[in-house]
N, C-alpha and C. Protein backbone atom coordinates (compact mmCIF):
# COMPACT_ATOMS: atom_id res chain seq x y z
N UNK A 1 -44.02 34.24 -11.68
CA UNK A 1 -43.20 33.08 -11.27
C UNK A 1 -43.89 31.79 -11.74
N UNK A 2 -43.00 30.84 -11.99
CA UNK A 2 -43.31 29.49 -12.52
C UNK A 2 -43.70 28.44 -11.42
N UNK A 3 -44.85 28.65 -11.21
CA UNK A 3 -45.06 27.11 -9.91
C UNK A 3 -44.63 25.75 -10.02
N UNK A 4 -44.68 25.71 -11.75
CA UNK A 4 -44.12 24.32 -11.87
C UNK A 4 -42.55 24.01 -11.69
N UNK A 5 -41.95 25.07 -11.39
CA UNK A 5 -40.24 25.03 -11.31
C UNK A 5 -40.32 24.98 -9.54
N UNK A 6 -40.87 25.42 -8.93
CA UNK A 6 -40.74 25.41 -7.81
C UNK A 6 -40.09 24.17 -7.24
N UNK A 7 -40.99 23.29 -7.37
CA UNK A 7 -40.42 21.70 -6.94
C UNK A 7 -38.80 21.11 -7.45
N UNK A 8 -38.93 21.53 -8.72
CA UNK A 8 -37.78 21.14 -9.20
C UNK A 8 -36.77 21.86 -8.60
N UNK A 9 -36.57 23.56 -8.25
CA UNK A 9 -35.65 24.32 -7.59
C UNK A 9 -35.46 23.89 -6.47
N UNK A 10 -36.49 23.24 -5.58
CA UNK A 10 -36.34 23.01 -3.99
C UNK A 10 -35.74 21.06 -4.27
N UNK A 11 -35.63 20.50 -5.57
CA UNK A 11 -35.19 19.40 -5.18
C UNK A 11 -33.72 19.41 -5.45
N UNK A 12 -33.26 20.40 -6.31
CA UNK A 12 -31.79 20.69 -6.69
C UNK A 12 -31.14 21.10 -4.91
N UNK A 13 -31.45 22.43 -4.80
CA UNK A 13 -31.47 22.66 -3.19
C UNK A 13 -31.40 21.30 -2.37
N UNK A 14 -31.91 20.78 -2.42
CA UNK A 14 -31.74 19.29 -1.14
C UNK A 14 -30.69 18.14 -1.73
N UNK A 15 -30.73 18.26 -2.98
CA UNK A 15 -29.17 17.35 -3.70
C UNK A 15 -27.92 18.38 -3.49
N UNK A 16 -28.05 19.49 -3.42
CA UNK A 16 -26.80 20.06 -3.42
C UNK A 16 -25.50 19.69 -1.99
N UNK A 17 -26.27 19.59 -0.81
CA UNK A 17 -25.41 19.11 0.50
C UNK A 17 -25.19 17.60 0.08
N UNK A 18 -25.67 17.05 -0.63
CA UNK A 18 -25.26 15.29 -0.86
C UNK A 18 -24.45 15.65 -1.85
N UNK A 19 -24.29 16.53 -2.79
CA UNK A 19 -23.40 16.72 -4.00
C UNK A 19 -21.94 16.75 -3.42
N UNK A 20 -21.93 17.88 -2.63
CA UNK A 20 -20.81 18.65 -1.73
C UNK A 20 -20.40 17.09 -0.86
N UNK A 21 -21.10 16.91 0.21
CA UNK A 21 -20.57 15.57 0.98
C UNK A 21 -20.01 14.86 0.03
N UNK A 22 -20.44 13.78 -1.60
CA UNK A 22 -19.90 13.12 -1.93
C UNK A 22 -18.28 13.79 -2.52
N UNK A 23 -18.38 15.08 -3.08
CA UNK A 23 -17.03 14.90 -3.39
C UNK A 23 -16.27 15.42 -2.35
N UNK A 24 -16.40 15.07 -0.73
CA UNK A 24 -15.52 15.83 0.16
C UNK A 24 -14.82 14.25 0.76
N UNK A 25 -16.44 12.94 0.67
CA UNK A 25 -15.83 11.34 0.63
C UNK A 25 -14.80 11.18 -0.40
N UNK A 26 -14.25 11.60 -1.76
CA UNK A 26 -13.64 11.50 -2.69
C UNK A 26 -12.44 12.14 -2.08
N UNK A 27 -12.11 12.76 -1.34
CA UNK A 27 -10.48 13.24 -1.00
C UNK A 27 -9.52 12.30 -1.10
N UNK A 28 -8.47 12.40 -1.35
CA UNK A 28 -7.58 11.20 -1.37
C UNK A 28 -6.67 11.31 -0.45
N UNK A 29 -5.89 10.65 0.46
CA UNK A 29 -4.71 11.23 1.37
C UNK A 29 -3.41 11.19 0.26
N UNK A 30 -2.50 12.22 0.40
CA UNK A 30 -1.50 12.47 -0.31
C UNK A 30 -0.29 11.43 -0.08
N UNK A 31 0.18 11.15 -1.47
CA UNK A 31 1.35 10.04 -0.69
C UNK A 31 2.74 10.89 -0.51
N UNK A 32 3.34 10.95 0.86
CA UNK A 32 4.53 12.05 0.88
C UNK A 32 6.08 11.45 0.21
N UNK A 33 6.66 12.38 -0.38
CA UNK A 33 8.06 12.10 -0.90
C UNK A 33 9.36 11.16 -0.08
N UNK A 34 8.95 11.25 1.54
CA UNK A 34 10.00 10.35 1.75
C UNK A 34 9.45 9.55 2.63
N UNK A 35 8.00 8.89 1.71
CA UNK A 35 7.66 7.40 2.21
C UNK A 35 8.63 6.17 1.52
N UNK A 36 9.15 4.78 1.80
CA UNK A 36 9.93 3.84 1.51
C UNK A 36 8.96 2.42 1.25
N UNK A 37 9.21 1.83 0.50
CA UNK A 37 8.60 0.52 0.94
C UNK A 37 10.26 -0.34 0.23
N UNK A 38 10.12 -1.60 0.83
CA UNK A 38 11.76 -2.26 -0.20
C UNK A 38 11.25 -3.79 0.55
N UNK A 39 11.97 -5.01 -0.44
CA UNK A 39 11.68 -6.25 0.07
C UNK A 39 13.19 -6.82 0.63
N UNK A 40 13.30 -7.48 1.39
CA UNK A 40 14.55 -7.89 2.25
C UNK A 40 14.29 -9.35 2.27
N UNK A 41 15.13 -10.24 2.40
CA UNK A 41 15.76 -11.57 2.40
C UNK A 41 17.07 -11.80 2.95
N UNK A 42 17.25 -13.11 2.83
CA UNK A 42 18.52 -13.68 3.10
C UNK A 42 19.03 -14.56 1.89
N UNK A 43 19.83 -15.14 2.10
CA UNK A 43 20.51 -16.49 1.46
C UNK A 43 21.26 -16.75 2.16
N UNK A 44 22.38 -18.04 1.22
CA UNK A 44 23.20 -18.55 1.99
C UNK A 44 24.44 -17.85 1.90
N UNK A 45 24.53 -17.01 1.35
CA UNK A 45 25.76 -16.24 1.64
C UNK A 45 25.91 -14.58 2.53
N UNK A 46 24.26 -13.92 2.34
CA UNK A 46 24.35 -12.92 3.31
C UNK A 46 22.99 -12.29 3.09
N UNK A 47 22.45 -11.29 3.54
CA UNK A 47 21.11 -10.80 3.99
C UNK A 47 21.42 -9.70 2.66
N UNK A 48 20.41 -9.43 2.45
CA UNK A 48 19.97 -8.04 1.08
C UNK A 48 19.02 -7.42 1.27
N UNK A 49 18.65 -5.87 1.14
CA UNK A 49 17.55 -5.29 0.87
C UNK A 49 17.59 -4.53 -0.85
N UNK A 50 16.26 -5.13 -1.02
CA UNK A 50 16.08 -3.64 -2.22
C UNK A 50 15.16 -2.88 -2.23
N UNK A 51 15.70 -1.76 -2.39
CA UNK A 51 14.74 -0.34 -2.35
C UNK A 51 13.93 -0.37 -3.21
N UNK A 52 12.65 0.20 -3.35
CA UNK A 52 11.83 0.66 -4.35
C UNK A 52 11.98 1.52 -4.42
N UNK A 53 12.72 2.43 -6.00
CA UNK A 53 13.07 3.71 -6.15
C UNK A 53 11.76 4.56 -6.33
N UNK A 54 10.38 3.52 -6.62
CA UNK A 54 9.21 4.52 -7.06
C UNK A 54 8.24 4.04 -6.31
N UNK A 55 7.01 4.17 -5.93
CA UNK A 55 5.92 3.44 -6.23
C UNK A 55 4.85 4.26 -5.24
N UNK A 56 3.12 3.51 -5.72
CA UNK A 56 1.90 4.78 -5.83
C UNK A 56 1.14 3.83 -4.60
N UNK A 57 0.76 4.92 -3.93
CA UNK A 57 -0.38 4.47 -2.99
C UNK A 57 -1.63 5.27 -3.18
N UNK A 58 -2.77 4.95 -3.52
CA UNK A 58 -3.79 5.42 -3.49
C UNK A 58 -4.70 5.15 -1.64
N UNK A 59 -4.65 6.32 -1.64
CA UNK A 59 -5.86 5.89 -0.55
C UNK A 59 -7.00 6.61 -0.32
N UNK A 60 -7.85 6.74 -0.29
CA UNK A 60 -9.43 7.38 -0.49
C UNK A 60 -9.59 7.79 1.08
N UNK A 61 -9.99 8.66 1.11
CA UNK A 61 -10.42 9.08 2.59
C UNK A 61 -11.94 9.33 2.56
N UNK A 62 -12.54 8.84 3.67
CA UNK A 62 -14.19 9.20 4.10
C UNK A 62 -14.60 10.22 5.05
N UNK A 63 -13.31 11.40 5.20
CA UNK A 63 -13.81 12.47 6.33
C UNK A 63 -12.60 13.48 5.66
N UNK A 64 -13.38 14.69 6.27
CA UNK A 64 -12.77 15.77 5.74
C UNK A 64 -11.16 15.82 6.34
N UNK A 65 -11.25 15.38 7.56
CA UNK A 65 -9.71 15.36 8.18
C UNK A 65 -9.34 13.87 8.53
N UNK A 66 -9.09 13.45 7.93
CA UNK A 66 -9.00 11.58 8.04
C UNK A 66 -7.84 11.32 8.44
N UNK A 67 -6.68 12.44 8.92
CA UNK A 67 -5.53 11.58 9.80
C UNK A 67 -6.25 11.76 11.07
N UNK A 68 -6.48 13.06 11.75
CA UNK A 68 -7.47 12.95 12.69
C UNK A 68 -8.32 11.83 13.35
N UNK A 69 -9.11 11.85 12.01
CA UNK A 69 -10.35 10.62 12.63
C UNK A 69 -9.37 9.68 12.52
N UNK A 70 -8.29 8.85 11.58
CA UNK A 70 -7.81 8.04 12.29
C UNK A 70 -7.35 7.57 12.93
N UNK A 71 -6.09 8.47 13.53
CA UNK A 71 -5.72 8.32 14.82
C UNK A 71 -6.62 8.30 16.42
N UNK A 72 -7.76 8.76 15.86
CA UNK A 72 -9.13 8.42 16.79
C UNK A 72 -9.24 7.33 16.80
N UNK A 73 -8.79 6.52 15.78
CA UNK A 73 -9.78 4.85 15.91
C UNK A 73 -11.05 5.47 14.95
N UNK A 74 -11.31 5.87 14.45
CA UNK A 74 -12.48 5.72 13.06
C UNK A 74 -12.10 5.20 11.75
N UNK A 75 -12.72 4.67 11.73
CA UNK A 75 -12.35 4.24 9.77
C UNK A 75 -12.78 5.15 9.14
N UNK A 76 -11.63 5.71 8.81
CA UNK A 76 -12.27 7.20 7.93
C UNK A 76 -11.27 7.03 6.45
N UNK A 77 -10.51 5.80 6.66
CA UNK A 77 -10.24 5.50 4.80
C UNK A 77 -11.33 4.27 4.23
N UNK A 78 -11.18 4.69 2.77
CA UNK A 78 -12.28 3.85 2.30
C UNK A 78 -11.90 3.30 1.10
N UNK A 79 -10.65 3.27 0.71
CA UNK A 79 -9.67 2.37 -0.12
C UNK A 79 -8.02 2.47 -0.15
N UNK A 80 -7.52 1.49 -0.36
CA UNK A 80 -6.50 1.22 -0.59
C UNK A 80 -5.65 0.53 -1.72
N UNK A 81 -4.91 1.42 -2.36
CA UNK A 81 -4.35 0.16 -3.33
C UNK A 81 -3.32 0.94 -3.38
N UNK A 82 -1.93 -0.38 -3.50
CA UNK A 82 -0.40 0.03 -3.84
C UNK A 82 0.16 -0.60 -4.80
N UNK A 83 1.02 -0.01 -5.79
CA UNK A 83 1.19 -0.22 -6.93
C UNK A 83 2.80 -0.39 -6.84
N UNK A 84 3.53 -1.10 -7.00
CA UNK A 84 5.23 -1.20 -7.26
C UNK A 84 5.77 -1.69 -8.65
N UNK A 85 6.62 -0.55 -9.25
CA UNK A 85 6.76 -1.44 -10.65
C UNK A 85 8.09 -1.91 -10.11
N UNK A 86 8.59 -3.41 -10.70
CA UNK A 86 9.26 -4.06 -10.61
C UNK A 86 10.60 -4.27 -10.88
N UNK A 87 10.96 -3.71 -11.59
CA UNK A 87 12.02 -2.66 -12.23
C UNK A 87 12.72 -1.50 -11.40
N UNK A 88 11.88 -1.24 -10.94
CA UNK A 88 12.40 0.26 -9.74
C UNK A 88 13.12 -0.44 -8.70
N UNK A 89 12.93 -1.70 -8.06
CA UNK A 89 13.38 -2.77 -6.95
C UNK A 89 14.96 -2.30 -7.21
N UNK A 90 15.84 -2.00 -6.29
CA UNK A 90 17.05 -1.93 -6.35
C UNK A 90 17.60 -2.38 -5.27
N UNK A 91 18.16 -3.40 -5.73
CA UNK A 91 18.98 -4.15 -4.52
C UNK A 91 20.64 -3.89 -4.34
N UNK A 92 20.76 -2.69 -4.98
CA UNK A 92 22.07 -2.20 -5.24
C UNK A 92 23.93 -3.14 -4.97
N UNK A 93 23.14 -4.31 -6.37
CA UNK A 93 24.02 -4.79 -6.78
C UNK A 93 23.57 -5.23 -8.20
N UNK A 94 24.04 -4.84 -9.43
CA UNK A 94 23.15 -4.95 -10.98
C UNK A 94 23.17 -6.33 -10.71
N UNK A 95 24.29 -7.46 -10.37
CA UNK A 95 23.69 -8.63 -10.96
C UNK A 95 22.75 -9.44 -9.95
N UNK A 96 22.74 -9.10 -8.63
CA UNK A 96 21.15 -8.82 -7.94
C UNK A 96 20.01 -8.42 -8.72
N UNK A 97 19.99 -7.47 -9.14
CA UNK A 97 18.93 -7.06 -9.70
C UNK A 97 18.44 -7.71 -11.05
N UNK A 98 19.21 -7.92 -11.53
CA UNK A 98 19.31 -8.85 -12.72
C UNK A 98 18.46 -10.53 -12.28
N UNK A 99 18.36 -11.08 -11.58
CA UNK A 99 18.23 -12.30 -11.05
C UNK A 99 16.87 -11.98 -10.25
N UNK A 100 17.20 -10.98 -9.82
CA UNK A 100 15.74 -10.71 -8.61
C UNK A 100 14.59 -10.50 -9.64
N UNK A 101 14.56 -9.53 -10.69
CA UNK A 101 13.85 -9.38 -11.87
C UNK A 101 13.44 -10.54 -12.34
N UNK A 102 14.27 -10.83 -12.65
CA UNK A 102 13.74 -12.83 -13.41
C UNK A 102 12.86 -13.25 -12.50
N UNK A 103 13.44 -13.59 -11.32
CA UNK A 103 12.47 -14.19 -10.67
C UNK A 103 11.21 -14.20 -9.80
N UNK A 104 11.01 -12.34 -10.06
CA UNK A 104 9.32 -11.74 -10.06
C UNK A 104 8.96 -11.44 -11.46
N UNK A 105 9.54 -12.24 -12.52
CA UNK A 105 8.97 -12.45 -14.18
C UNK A 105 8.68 -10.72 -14.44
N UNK A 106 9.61 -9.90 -14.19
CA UNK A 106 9.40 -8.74 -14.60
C UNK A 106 9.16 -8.19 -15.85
N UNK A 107 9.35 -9.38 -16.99
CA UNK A 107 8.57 -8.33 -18.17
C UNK A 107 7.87 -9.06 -18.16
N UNK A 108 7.23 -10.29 -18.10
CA UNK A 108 5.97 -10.43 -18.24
C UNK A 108 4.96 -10.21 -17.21
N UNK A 109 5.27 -9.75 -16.00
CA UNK A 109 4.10 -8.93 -14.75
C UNK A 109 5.07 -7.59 -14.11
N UNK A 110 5.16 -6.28 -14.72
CA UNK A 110 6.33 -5.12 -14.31
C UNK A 110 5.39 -4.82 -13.58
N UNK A 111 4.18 -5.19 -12.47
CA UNK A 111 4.03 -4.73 -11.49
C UNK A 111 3.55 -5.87 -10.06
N UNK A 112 3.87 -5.06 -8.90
CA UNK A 112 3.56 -5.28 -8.16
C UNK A 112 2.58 -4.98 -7.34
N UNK A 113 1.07 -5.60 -6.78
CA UNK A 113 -0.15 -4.57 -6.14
C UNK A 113 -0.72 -5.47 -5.20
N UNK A 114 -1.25 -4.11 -4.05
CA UNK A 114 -1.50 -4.60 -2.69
C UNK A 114 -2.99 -3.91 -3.13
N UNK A 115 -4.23 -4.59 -2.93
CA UNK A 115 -5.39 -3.75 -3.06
C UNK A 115 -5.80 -4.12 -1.65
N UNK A 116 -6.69 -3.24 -0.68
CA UNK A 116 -7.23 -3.64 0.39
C UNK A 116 -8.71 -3.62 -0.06
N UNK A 117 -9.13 -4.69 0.96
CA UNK A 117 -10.26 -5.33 0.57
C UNK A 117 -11.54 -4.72 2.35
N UNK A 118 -10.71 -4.43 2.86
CA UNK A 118 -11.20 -4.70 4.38
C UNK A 118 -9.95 -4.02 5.20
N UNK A 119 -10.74 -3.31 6.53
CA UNK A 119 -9.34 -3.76 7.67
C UNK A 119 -10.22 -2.83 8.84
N UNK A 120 -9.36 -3.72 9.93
CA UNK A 120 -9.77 -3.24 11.49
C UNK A 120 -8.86 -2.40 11.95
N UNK A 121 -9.18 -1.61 13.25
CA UNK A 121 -8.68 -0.50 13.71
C UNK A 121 -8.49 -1.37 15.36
N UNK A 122 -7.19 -0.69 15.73
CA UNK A 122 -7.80 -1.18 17.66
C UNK A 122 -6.75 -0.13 18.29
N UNK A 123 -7.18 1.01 19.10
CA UNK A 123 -6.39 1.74 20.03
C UNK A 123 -4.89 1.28 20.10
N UNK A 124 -4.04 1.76 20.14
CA UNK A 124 -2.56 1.08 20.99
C UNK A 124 -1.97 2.22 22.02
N UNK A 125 -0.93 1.75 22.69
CA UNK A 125 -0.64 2.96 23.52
C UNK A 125 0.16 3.82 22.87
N UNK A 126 0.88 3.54 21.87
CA UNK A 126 1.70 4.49 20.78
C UNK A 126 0.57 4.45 19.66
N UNK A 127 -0.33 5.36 19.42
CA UNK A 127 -0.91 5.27 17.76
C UNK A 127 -2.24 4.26 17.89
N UNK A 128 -1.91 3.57 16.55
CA UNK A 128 -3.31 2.68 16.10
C UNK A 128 -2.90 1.50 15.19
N UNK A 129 -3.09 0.39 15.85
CA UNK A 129 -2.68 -1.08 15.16
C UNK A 129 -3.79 -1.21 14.34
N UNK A 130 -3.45 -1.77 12.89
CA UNK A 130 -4.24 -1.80 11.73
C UNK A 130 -4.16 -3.27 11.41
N UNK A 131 -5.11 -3.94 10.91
CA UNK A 131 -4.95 -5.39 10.01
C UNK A 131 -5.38 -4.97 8.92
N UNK A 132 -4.99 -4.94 8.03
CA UNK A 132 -5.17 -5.01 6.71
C UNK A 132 -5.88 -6.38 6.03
N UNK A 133 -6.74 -6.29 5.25
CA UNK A 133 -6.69 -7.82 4.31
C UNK A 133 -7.32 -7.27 2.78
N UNK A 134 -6.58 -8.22 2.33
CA UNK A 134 -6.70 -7.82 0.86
C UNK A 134 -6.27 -8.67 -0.18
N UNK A 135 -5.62 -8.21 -1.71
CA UNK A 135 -5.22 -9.43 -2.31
C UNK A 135 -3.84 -8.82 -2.29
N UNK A 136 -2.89 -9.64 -2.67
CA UNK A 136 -1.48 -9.41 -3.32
C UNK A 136 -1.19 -9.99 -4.39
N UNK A 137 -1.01 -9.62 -5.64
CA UNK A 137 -0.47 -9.54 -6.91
C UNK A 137 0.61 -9.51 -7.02
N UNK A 138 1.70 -10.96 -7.84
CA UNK A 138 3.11 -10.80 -7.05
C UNK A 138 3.60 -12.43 -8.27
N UNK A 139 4.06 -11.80 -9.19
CA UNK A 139 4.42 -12.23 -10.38
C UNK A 139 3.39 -13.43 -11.09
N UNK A 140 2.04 -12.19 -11.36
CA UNK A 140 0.94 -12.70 -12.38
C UNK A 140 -0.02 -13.59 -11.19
N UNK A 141 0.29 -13.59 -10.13
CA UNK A 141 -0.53 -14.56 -9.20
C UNK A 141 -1.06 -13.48 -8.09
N UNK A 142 -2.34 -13.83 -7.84
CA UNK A 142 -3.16 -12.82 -7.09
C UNK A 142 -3.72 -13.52 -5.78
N UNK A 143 -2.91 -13.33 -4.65
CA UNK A 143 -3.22 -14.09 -3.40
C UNK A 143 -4.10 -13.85 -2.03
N UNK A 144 -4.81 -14.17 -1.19
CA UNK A 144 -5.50 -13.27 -0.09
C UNK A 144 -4.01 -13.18 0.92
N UNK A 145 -4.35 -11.66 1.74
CA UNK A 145 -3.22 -11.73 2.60
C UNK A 145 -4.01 -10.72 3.36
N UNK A 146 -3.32 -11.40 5.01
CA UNK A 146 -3.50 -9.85 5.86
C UNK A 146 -2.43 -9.74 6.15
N UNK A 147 -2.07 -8.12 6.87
CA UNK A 147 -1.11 -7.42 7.31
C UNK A 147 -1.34 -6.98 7.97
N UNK A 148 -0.43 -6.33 9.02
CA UNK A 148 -0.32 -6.25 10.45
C UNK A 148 0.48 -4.73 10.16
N UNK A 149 0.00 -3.54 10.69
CA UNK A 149 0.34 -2.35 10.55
C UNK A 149 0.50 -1.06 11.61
N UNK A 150 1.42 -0.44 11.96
CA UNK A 150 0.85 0.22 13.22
C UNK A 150 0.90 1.89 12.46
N UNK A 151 -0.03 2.55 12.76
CA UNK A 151 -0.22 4.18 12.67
C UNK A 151 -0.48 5.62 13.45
N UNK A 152 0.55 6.05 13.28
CA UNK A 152 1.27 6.35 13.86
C UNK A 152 1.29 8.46 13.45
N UNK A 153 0.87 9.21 14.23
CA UNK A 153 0.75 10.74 14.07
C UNK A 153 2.36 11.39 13.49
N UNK A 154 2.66 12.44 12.98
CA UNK A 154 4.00 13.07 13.22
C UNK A 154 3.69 14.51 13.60
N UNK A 155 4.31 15.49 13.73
CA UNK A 155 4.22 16.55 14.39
C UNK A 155 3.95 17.32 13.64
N UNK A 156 4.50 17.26 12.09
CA UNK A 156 4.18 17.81 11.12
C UNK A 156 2.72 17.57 10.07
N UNK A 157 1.66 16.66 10.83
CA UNK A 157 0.25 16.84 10.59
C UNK A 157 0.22 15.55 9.91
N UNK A 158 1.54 14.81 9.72
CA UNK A 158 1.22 13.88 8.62
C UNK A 158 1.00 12.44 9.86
N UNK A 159 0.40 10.86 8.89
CA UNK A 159 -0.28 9.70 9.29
C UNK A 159 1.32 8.91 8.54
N UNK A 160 1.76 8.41 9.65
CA UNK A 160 2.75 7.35 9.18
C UNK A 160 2.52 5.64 9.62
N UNK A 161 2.52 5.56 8.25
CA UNK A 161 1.87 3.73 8.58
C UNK A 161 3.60 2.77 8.61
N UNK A 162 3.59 1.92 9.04
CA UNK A 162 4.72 1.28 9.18
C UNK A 162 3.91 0.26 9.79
N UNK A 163 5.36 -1.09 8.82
CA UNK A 163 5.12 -2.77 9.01
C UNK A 163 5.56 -3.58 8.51
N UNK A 164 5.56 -4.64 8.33
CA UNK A 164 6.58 -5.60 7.43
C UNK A 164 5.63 -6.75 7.07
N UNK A 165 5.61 -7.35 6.18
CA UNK A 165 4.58 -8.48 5.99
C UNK A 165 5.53 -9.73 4.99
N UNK A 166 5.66 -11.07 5.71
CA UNK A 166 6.41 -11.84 4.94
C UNK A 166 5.54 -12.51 4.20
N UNK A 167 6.34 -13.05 2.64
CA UNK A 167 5.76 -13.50 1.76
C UNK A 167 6.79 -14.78 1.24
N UNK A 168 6.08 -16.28 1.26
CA UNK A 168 6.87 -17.16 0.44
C UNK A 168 6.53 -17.04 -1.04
N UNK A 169 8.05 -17.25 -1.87
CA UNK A 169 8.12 -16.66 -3.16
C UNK A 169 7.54 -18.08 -3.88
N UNK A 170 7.85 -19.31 -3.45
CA UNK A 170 6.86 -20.27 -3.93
C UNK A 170 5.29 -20.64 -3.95
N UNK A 171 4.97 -19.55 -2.90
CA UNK A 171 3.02 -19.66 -3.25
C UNK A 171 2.78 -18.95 -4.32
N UNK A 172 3.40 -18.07 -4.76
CA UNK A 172 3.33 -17.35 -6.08
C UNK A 172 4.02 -18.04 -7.52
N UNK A 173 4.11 -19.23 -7.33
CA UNK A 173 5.25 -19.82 -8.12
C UNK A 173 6.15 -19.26 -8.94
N UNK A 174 6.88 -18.69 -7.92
CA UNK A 174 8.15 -17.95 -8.10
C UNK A 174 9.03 -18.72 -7.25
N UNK A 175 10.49 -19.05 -8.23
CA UNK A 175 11.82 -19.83 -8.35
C UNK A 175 12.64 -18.79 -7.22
N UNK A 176 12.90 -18.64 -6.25
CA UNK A 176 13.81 -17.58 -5.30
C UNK A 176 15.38 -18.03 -6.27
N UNK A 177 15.74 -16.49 -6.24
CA UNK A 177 17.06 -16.59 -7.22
C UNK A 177 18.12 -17.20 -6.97
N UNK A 178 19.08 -17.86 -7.93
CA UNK A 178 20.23 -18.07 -7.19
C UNK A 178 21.46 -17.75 -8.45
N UNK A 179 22.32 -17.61 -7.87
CA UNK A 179 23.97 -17.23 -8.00
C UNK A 179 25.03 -17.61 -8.09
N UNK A 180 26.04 -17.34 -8.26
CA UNK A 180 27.42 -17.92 -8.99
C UNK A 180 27.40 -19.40 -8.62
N UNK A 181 26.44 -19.99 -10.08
CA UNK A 181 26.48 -21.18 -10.66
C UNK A 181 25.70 -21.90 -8.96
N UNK A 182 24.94 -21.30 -8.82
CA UNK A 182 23.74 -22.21 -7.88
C UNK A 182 24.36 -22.04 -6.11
N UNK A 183 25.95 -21.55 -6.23
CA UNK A 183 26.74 -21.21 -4.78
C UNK A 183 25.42 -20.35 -3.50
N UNK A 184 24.89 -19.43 -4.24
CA UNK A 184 24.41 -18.36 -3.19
C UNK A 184 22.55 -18.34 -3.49
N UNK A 185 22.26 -19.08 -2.80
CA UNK A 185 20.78 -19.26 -3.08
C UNK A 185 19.84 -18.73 -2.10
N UNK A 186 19.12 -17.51 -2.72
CA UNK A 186 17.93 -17.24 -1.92
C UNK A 186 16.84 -17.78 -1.52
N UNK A 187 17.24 -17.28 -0.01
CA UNK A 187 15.73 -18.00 0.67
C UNK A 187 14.32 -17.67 0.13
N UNK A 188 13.55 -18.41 -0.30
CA UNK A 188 12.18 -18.69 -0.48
C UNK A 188 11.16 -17.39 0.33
N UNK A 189 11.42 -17.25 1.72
CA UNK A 189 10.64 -16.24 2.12
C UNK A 189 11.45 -14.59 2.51
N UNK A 190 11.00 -13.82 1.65
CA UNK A 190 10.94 -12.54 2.22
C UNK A 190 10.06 -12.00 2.37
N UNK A 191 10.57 -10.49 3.23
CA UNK A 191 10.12 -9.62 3.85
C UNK A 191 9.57 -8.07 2.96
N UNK A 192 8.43 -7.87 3.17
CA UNK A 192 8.19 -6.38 2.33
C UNK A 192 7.62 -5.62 3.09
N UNK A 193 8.87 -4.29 3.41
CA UNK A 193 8.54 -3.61 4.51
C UNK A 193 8.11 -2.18 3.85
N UNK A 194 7.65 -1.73 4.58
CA UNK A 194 7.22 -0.12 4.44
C UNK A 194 6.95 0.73 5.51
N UNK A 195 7.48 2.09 5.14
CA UNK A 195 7.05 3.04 5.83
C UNK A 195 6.42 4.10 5.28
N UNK A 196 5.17 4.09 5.22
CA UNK A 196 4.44 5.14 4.03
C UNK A 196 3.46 6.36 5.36
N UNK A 197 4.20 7.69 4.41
CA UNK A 197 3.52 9.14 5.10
C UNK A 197 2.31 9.09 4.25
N UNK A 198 1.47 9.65 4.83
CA UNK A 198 0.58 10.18 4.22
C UNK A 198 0.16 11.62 4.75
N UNK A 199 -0.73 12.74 4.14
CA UNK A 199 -1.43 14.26 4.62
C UNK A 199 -2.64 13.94 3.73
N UNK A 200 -3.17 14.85 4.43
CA UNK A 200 -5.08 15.14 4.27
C UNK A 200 -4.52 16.47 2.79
């Protein structure tokens, strides 16, 4: 036997449980098929929502069962970022969509992104109230924002986050759209709501 391998065999051995732990921190929570997010407004002629027909949530988990620990109150995610392309927005009316596009400059920024930077946890009597803070990316302009989130167990094992966070379309210097010849003009602030599943 080789004495001089010895050390080296017994230091592989003691990296191997830090090997295993780091890629078990690398899990990601799954984003489920009938999570929603869509932005809502008004004007002066009537209220609108549009759906997001697509869009990606990454979230990193720091425990092997991280809906668990979070519905405990642990911070057991350890990133966040949401991605919306801009284009997918359906406000299911084309010349809505047509106007709403323009005025999140959709070919020159086709996305939309929430990165989290930070966030607190606090017990509630239904679930677990979340603040979020982070940036928002929201036609070529990248802003600080927090959000206000509640999370929430389902029966079927999955973490459902739900919340709404308003945004004025002029801190982003974005023009809120308007319509037949300037008649129907959208309000300046909407709403971007979501209800996103997630599983371990």
């Amino acid at each position: 036997m080789d004495l001089n391998r010895i050390p080296i065999a017994l230091a592989l051995a003691a990296l191997l449980p830090v090997t295993i732990a780091a890629v078990r921190l690398a899990t990601p929570l799954d984003l489920q098929p009938e999570s929603q997010l869509w932005v809502a407004g008004t004007s002066t002629v009537r209220s609108f929502r549009c759906q997001a027909g697509t869009f990606d949530a990454k979230v990193g988990s720091s425990a092997a069962e991280a809906v668990v620990a979070v519905l405990a109150g642990e911070k057991a995610v350890s990133a966040v970022e949401v991605t919306v392309p801009v284009d997918r927005l359906d406000c299911r009316n084309s010349t809505m969509n047509e106007h709403m596009r323009k005025a999140l400059k959709a070919k020159e920024f086709p996305t939309i992104a929430f990165k989290v930077a930070s966030y607190e946890l606090a017990r509630a009597d239904e679930g677990v109230d979340v603040t979020l803070t982070g940036t928002l990316t929201l036609g070529g302009v990248e802003k600080p924002v927090t959000v206000a989130a509640r999370v929430k167990g389902r029966d079927d094992g999955q973490l459902l986050v739900t919340g709404t966070h308003e945004v004025r379309m002029t801190e982003f210097d974005l023009k809120p759209p308007k319509l037949m010849l300037g008649t129907m003009r959208v309000d300046e602030k909407i709403k971007v709501g979501f209800e996103i599943a997630l599983k371990d």
